[in-house]
Protein backbone atom coordinates (compact mmCIF):
# COMPACT_ATOMS: atom_id res chain seq x y z
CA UNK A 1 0.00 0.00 0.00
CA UNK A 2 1.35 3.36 -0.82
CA UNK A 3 1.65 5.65 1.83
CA UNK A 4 0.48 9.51 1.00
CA UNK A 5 1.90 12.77 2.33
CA UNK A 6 -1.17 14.63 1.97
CA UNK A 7 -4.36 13.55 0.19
CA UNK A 8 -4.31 15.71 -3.61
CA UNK A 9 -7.31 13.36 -4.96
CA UNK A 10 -9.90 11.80 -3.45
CA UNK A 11 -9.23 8.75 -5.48
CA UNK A 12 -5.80 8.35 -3.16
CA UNK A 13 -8.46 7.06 -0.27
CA UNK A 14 -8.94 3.89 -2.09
CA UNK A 15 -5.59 2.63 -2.11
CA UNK A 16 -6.46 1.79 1.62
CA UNK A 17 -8.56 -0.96 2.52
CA UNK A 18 -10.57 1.16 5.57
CA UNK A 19 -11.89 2.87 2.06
CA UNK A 20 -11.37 0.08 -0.63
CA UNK A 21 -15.51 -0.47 -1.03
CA UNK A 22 -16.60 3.08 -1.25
CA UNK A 23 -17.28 4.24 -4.39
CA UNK A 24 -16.26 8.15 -5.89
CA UNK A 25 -19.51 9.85 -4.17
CA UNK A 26 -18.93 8.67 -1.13
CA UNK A 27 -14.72 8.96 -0.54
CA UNK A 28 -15.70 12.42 -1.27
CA UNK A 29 -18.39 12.73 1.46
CA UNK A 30 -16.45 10.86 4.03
CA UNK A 31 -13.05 13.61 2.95
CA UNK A 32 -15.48 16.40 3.08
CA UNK A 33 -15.62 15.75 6.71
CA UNK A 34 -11.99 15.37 7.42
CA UNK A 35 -9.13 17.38 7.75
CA UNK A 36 -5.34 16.70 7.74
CA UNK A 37 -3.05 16.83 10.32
CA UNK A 38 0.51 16.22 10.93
CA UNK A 39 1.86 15.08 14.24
CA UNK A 40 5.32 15.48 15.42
CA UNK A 41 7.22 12.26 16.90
CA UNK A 42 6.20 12.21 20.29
CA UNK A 43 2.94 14.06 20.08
CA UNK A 44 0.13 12.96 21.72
CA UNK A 45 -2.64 12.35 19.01
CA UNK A 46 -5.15 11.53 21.76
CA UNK A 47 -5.24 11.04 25.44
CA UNK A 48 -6.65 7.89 27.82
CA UNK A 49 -9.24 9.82 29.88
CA UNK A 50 -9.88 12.89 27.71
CA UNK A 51 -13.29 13.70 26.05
CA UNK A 52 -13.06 12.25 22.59
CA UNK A 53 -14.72 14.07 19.90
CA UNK A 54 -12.55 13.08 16.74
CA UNK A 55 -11.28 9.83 14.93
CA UNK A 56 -8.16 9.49 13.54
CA UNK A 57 -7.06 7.61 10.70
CA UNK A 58 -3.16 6.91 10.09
CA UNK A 59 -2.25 8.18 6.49
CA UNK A 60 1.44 7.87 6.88
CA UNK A 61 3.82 7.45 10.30
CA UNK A 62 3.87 4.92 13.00
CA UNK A 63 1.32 5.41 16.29
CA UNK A 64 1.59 3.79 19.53
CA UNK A 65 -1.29 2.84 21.49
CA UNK A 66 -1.14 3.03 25.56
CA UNK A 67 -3.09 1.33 28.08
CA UNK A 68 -2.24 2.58 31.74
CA UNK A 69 -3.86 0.06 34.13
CA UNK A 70 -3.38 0.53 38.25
CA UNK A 71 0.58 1.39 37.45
CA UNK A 72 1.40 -0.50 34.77
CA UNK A 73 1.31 1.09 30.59
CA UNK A 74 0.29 -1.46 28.18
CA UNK A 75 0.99 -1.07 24.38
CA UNK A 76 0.70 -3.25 21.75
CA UNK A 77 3.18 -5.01 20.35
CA UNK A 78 2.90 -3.52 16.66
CA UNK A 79 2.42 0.05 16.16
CA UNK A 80 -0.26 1.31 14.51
CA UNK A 81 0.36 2.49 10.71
CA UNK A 82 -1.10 3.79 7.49
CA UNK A 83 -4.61 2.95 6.98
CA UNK A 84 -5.07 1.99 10.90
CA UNK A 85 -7.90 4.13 13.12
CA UNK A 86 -7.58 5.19 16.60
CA UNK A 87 -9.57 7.26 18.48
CA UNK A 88 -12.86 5.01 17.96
CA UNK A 89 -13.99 5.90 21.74
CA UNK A 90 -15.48 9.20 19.90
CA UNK A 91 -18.14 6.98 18.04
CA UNK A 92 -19.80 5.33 21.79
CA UNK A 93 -21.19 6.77 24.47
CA UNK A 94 -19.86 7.71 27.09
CA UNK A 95 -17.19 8.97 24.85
CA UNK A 96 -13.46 9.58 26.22
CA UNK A 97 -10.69 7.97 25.31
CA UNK A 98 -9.79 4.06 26.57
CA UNK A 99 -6.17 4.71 25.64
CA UNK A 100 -3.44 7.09 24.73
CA UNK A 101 -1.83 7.09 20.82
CA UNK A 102 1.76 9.00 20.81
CA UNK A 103 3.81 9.43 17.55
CA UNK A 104 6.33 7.66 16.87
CA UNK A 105 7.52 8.94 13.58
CA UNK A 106 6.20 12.44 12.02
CA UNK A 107 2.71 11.29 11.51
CA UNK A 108 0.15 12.32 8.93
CA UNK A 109 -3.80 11.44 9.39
CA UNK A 110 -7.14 12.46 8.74
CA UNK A 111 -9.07 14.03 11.64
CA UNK A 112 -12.93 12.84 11.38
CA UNK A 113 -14.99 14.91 13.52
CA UNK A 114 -17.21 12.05 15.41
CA UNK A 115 -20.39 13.84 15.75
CA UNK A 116 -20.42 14.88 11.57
CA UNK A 117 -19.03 11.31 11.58
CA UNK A 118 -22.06 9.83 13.15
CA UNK A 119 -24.82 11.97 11.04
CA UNK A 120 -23.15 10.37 7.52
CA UNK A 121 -22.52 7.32 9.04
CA UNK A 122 -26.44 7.80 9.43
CA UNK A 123 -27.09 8.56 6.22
CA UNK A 124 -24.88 6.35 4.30
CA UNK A 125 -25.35 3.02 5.50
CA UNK A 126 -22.42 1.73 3.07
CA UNK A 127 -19.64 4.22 4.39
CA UNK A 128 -20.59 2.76 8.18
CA UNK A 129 -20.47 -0.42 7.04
CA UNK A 130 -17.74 -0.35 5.40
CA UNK A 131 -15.59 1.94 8.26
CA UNK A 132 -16.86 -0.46 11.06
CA UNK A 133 -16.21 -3.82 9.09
CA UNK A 134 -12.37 -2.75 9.28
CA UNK A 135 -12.47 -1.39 12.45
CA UNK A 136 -13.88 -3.91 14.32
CA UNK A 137 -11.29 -6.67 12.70
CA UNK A 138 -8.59 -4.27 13.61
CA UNK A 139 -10.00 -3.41 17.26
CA UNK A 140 -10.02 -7.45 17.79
CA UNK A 141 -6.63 -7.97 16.77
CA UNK A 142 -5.28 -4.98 19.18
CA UNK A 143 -7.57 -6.69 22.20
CA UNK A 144 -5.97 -9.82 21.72
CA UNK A 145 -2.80 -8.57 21.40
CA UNK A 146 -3.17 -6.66 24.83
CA UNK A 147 -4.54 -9.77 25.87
CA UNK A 148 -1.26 -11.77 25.13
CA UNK A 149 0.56 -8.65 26.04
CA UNK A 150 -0.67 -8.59 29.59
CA UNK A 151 -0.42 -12.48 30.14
CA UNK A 152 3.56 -12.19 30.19
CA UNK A 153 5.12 -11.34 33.39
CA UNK A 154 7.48 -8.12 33.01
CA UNK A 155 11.17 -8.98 34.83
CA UNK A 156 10.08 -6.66 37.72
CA UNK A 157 6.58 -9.07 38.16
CA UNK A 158 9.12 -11.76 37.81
CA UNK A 159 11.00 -10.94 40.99
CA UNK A 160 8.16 -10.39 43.26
């Protein structure tokens, strides 16, 4: 898959399977309610906590996902890249943010404003479909991962 600096055609959306099965009409509805944003390594794209009010969707850059439980900071073991979501907590009540995503690299993405999100995703059946089919493989694989991920004893669990 190529990766994209910024988005100069619609069209470019395709080349990623989140958008593979929407047709001209409706990448351009789904951009028309997104802007781009670039995120500086380290940068904090969204925080574990905060209100969440937008959904962001990797174009180009690594993300890291973090899970603070009690004292401990889970992450999965891949990083999140182009084409990967985060920020899904915006979409369901009560919305805030289950996790923290940090930059790893310079990172370029599409910010979806949830609540215009919602109203298409309301009025195009086949852009929800299509956005939560993905999602919801991709949210399974980072659960079990965390789920593996949390099974193994760190050297300091080790030794108590």
């Amino acid at each position: 898959m190529a990766e994209f600096m910024f988005i100069n055609d619609v069209n470019q959306l395709a080349s990623y399977p989140l958008f593979s099965r929407l047709n001209q009409d409706q990448l351009q509805r789904f951009y028309d309610i997104c802007r781009e944003e670039t995120f500086l390594p380290g940068a904090v794209l969204h925080e574990q906590g905060a209100p969440a009010e937008n959904v962001f969707i990797i174009l180009k850059g690594q993300v890291a996902e973090e899970l603070i439980v009690g004292n401990r900071t889970m992450s999965p073991i891949h990083p999140l890249g182009a084409g990967d979501v985060t920020g899904c907590s915006a979409l369901f009540p009560p919305n805030v943010h289950t996790c923290t995503a940090r930059a790893i690299t310079e990172v370029n993405t599409l910010v979806v404003d949830a609540e215009k999100m919602r109203k298409l995703f309301d009025e195009e059946c086949d852009i929800a479909r299509s956005f939560y089919r993905h999602v919801i493989g991709a949210l399974h694989h980072r659960l079990r991962t965390l789920e593996i991920t949390s099974a193994q004893k760190s050297p300091a669990d080790q030794n108590s």
